[in-house]
Protein backbone atom coordinates (compact mmCIF):
# COMPACT_ATOMS: atom_id res chain seq x y z
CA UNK A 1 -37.68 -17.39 15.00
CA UNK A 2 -33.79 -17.67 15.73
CA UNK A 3 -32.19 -20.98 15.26
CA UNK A 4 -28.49 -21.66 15.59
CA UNK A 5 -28.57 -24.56 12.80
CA UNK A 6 -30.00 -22.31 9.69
CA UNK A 7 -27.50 -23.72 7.58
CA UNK A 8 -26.33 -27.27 5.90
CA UNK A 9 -23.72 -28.90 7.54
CA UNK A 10 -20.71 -30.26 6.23
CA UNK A 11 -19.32 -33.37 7.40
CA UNK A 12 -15.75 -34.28 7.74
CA UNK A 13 -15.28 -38.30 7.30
CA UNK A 14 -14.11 -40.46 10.01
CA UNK A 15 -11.52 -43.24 7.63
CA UNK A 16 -11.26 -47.00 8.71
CA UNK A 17 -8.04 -49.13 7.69
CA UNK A 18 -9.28 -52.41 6.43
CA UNK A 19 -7.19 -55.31 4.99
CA UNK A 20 -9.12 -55.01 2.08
CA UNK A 21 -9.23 -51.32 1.58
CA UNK A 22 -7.66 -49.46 -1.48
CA UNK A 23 -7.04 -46.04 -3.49
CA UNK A 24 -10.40 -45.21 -4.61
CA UNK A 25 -11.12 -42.18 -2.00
CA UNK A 26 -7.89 -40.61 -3.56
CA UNK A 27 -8.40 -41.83 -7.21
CA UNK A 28 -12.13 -41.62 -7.66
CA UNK A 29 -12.82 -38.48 -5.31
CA UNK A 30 -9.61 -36.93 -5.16
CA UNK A 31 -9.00 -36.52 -1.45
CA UNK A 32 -5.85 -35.97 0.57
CA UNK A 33 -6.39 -38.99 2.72
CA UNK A 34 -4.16 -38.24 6.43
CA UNK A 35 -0.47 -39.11 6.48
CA UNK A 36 -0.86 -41.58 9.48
CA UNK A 37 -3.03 -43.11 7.53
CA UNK A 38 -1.08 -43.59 4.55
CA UNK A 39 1.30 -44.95 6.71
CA UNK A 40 -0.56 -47.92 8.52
CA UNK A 41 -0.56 -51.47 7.22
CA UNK A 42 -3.35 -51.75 5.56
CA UNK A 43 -5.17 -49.38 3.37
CA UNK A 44 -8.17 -47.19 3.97
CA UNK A 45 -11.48 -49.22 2.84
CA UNK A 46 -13.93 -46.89 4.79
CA UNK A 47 -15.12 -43.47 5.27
CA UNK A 48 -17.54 -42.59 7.43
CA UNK A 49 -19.44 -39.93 6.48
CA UNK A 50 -22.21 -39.44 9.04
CA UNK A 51 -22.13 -40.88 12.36
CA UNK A 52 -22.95 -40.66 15.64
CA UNK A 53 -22.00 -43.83 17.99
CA UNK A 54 -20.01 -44.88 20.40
CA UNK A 55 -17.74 -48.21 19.03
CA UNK A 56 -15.85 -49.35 22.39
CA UNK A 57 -17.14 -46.93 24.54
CA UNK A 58 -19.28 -43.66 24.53
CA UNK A 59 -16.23 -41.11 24.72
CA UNK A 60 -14.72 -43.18 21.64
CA UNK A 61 -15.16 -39.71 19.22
CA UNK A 62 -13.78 -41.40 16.21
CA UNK A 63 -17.39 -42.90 15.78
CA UNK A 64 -18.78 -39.76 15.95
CA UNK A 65 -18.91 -37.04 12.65
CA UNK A 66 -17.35 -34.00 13.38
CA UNK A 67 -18.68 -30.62 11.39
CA UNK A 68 -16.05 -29.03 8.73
CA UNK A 69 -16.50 -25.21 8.41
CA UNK A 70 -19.08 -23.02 9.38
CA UNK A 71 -20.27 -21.39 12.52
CA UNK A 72 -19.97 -25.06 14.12
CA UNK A 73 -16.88 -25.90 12.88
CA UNK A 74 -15.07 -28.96 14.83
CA UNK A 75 -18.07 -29.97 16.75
CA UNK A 76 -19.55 -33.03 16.58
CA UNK A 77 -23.46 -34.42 15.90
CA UNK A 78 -23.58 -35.21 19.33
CA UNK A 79 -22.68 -31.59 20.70
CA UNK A 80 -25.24 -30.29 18.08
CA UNK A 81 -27.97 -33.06 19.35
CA UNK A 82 -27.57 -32.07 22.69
CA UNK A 83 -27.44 -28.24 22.23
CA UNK A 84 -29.95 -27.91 19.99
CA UNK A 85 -32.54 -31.32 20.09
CA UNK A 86 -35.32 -30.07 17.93
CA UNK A 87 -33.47 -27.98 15.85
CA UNK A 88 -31.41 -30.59 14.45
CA UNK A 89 -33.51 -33.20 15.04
CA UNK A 90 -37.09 -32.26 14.51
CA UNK A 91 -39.69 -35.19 15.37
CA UNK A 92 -37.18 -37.66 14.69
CA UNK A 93 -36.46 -39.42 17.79
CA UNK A 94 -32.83 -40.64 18.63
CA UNK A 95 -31.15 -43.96 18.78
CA UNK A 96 -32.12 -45.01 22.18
CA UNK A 97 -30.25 -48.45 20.98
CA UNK A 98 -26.41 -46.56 20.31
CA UNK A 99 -27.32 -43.57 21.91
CA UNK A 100 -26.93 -41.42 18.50
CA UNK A 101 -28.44 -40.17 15.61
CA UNK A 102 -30.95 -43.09 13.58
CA UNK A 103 -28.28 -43.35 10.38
CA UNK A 104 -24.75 -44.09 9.15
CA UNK A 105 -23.42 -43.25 5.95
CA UNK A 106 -20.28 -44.81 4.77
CA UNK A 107 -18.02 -45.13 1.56
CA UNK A 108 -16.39 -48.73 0.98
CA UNK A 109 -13.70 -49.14 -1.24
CA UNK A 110 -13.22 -52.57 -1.67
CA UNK A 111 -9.85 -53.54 -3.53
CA UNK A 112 -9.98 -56.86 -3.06
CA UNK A 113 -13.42 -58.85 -1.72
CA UNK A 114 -15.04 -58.14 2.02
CA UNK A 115 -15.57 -61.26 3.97
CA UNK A 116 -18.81 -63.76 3.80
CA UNK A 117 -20.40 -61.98 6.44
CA UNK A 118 -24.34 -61.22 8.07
CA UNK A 119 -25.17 -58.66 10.87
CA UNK A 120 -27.78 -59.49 13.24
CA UNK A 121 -31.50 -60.39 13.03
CA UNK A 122 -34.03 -58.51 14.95
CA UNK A 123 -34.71 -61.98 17.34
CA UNK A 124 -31.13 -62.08 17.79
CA UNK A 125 -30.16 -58.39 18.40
CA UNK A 126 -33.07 -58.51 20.54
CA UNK A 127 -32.19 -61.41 23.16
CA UNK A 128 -28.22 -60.06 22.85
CA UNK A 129 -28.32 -56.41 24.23
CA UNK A 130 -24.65 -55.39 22.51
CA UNK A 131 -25.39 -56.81 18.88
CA UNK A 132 -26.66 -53.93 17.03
CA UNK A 133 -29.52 -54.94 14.40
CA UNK A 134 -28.29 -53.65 10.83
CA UNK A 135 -29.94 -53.17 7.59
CA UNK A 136 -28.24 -51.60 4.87
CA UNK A 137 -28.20 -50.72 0.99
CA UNK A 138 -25.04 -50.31 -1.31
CA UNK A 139 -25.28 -47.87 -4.14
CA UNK A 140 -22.46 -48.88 -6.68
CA UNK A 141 -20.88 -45.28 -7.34
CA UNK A 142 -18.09 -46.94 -9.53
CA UNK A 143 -16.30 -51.08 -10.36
CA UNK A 144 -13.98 -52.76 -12.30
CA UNK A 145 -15.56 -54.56 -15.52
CA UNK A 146 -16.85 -58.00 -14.47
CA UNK A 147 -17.40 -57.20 -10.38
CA UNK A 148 -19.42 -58.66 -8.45
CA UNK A 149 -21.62 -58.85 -5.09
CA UNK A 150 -22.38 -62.05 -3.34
CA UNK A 151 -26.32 -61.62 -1.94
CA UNK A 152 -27.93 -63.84 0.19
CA UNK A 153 -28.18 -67.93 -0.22
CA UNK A 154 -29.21 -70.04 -3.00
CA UNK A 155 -32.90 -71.44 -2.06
CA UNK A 156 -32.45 -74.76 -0.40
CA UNK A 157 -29.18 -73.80 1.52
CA UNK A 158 -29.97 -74.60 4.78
CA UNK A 159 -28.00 -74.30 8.30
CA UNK A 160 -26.29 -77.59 7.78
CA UNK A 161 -24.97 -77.32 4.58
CA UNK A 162 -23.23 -73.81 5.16
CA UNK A 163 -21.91 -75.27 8.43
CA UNK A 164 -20.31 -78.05 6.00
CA UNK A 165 -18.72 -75.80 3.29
CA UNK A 166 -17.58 -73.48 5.94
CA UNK A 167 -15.49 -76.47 7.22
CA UNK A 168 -13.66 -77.18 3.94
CA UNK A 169 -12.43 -73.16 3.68
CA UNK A 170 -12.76 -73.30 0.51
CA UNK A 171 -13.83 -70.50 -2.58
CA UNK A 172 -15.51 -73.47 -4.32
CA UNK A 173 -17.12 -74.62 -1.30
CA UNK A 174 -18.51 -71.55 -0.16
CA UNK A 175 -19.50 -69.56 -3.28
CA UNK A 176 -21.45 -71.69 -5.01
CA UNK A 177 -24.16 -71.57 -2.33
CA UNK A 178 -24.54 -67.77 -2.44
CA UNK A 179 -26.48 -65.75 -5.39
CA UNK A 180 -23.41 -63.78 -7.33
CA UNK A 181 -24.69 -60.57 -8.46
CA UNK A 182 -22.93 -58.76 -11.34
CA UNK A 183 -22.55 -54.97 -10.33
CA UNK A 184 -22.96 -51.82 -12.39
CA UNK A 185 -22.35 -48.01 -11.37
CA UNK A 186 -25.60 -46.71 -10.40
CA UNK A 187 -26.95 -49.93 -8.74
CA UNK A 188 -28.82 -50.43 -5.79
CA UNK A 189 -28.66 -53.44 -3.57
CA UNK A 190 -31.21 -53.14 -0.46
CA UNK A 191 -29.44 -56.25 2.08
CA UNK A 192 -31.99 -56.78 5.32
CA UNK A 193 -30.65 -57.49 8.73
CA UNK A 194 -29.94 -61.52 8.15
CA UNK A 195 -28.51 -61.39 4.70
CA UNK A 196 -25.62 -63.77 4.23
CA UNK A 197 -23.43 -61.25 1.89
CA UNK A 198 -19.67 -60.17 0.76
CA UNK A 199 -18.55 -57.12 -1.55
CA UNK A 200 -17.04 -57.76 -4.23
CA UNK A 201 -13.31 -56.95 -5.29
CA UNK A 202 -12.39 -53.66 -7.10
CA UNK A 203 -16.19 -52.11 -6.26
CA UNK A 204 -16.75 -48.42 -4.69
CA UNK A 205 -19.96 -48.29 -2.85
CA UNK A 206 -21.78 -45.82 -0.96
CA UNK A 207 -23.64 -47.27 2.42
CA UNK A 208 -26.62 -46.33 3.84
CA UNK A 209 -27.40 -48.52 7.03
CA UNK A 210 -29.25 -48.36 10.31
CA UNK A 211 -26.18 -46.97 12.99
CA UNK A 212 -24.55 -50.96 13.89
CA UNK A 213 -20.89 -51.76 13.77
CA UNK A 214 -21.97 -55.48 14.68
CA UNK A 215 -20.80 -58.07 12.06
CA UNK A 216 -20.45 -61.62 12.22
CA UNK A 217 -17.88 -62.88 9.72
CA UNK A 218 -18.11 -66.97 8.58
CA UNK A 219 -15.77 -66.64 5.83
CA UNK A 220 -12.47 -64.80 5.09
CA UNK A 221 -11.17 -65.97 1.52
CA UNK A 222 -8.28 -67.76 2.79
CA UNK A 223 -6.95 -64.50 4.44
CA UNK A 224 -5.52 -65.05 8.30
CA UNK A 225 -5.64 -63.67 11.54
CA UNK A 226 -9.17 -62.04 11.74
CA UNK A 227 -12.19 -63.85 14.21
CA UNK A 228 -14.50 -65.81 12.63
CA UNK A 229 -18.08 -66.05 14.29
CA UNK A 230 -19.71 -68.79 12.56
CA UNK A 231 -21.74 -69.75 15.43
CA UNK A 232 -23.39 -66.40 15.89
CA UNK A 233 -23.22 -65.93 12.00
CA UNK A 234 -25.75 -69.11 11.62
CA UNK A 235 -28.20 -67.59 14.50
CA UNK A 236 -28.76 -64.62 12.83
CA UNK A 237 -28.50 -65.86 9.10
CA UNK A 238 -32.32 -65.74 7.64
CA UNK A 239 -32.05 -69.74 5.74
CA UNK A 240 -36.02 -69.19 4.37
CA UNK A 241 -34.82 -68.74 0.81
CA UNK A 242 -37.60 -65.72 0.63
CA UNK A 243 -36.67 -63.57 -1.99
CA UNK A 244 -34.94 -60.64 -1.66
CA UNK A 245 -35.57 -56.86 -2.39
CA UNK A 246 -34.72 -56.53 -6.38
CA UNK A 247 -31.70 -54.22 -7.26
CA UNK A 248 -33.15 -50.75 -8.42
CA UNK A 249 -31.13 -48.58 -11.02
CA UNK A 250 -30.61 -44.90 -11.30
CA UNK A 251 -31.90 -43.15 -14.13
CA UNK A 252 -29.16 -41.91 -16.93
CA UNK A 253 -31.23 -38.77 -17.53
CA UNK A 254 -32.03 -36.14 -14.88
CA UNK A 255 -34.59 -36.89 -12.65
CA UNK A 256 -35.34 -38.56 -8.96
CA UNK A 257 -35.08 -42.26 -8.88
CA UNK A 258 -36.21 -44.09 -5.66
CA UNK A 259 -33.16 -46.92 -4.37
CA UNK A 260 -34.63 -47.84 -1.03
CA UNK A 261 -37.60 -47.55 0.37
CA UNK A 262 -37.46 -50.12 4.26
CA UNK A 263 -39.06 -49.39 7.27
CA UNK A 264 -35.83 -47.29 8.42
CA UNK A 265 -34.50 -45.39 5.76
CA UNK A 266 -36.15 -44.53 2.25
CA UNK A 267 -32.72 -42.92 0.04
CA UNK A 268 -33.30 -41.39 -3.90
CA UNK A 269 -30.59 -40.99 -6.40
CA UNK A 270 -31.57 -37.35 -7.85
CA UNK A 271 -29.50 -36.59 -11.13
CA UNK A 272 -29.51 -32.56 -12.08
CA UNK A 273 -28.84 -31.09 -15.28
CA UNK A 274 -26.45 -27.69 -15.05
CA UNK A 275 -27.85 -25.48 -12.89
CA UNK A 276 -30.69 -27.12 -11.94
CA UNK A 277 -32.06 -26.65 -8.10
CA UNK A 278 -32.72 -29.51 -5.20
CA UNK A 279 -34.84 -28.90 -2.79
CA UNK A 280 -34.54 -31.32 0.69
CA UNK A 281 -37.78 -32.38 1.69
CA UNK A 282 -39.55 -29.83 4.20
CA UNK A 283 -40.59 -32.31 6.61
CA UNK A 284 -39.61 -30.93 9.55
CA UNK A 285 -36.65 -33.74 10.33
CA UNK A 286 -33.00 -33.79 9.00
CA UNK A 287 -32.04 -34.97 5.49
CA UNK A 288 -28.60 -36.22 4.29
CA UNK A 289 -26.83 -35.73 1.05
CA UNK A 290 -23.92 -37.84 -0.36
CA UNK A 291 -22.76 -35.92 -3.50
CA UNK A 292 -21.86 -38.30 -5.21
CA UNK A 293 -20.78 -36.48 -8.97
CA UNK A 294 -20.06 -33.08 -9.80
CA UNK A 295 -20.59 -30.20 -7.82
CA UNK A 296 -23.40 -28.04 -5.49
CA UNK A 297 -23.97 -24.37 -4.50
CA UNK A 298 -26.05 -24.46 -1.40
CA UNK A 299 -27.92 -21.45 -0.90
CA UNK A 300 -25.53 -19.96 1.33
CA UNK A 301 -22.82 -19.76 -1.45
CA UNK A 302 -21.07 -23.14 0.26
CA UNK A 303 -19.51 -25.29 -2.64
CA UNK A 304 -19.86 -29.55 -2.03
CA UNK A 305 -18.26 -31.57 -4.38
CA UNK A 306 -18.31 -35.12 -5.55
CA UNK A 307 -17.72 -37.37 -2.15
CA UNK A 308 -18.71 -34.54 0.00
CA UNK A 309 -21.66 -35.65 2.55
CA UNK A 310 -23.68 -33.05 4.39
CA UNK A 311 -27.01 -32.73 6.60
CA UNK A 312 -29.81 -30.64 6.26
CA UNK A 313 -30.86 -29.59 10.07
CA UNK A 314 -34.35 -30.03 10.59
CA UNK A 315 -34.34 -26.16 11.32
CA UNK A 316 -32.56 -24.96 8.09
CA UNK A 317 -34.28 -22.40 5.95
CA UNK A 318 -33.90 -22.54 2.53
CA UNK A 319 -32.80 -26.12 2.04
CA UNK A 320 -31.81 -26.21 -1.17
CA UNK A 321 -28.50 -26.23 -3.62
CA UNK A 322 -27.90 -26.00 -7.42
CA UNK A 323 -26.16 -27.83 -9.69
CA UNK A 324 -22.87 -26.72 -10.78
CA UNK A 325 -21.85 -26.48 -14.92
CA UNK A 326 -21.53 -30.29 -15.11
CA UNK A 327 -24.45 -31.42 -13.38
CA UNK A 328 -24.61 -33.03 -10.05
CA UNK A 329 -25.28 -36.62 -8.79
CA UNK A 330 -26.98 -37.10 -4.96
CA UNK A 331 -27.90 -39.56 -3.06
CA UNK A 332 -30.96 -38.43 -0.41
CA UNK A 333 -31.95 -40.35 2.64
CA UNK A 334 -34.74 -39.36 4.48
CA UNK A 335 -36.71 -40.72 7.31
CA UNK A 336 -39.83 -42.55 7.10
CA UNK A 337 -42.88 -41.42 9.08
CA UNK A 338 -44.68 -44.75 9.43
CA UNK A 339 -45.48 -46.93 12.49
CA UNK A 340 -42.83 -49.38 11.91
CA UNK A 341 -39.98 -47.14 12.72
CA UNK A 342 -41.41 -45.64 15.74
CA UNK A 343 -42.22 -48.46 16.79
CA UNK A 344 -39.19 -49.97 16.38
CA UNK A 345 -36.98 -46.64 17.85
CA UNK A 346 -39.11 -47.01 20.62
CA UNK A 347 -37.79 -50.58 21.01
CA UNK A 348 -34.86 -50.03 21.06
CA UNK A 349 -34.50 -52.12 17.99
CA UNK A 350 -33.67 -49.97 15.68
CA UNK A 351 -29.83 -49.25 15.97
């Protein structure tokens, strides 16, 4: 049978300035970041490497990934959605929430520390139709000796008691009520909808997250003239003190490693020796790479290289790449096929 979408698809990134951006994309991946962008105040601290959203409104196509090359060249996963539904899509419903396609994939280059921060809880995202529920995972692709994550609350921090060290805006207030994580390249941290959480300084992640631009922001380090929304923050923050998923680690040798498995997303870090072949799953939905080290052949001769993010159309024959001379490093999400998620989608809930 014919199908317009028998290929991978590059993506072209969509960047974000951020106050707290820096170099990395240039540095780390080598790319020629725009000149406008060079140009703004602040640096770039994002990249958005799959996404499909409206942030504003629904003809904002910034949000939205655009394909590089190809037969589809300059169109975006929205066109492709709509032309070709099952093709690209398979089974795997939409985001009835956002309107869009059930993932975003980001890099964050954090030069200097994100704010104290949560996005919403399901109860909350629920009763307030425009905050988007978002879970999310940071793989540590690369940091500075001695960084650091900050990753939910000490047990025993309760409501009141962030409420009163937000007040003094103070580092030694506010930090020594969250768990500070040291950070290593090829860590995993898995943060639920409801995590109280910051980046650390001088840390290049890759995110994988249900599709939500909705963050509530308590604390800033001392930097002015961006909202705080502690009141919203301390709805959705989850003060139980349950534990939290355990970091996972990628293996050093070659072999599949599992970093996530939720009820939204399950992503693998798959390490290849030279030449060795990766099949996407054949599971009749779309599958997304992040390359995040060395280089791929797909089997239609296309080169990706490290920071290069592409999908897999549920259609595509031959789904499949090798590793080039010095091995390959990739990050695969796929989606899950349990109740939870459709039940969720179905919802609504799911972002």
């Amino acid at each position: 049978m014919h199908t317009h979408l028998s290929q991978p698809l590059a993506l072209s990134p969509r960047y974000r300035a951020r106050v707290w951006g820096g170099h990395a994309f240039t540095s780390h991946f080598g790319r020629q970041l725009p000149a406008g962008l060079l140009a703004g105040k602040d640096p770039v601290g994002e990249s958005w490497e799959l996404c499909d959203f409206p942030v504003g409104n629904p003809d904002d196509e910034s949000a939205r990934t655009a394909v590089f090359g190809g037969l589809h060249d300059g169109r975006t996963l929205q066109e492709l959605r709509h032309a070709y539904g099952k093709e690209l899509m398979g089974d795997l419903r939409g985001n009835p929430a956002t309107n869009g396609f059930p993932l975003l994939l980001k890099y964050l280059d954090a030069s200097a520390a994100l704010s104290v921060q949560v996005h919403p809880s399901p109860a909350y995202a629920a009763a307030h139709p425009q905050a988007h529920l978002k879970s999310e995972a940071w793989f540590i692709v690369d940091c500075k000796p001695g960084a650091v994550i900050h990753k939910g609350l000490k047990p025993g921090v309760g409501a009141a008691d962030l409420r009163k060290a937000l007040a003094l805006n103070r580092d030694d207030a506010v930090v020594p009520l969250m768990q500070t994580v040291p950070v290593a390249p090829g860590d995993c941290h898995h943060l639920p909808s409801g995590t109280c959480h910051a980046l650390g300084a001088g840390i290049l992640v890759a995110e994988i997250q249900t599709p939500s631009d909705t963050t509530f922001r308590v604390y800033d380090w001392g930097r002015v003239g961006r909202q705080l929304h502690v009141e919203q923050a301390l709805a959705c923050i989850d003060f139980s003190g349950q534990p939290l998923p355990p970091a996972t680690r990628a293996a050093t040798g070659p072999g599949r490693t599992t970093m996530v498995d939720c009820e939204f997303f399950r992503t693998f870090h798959v390490r290849l020796a030279a030449g060795e072949a990766l099949a996407a799953p054949d599971d009749r939905r779309p599958v997304a790479w992040m390359v995040i080290a060395g280089e791929m052949t797909a089997s239609n001769g296309h080169r990706f290289h490290a920071g290069d993010t592409l999908l897999w159309p549920a259609a595509a024959k031959k789904r499949s790449a090798k590793a080039g001379s010095g091995g390959a490093a990739v990050l695969e999400t796929v989606f899950p096929r349990h109740a939870g998620l459709q039940k969720n989608l179905a919802a609504g809930v799911h972002p």
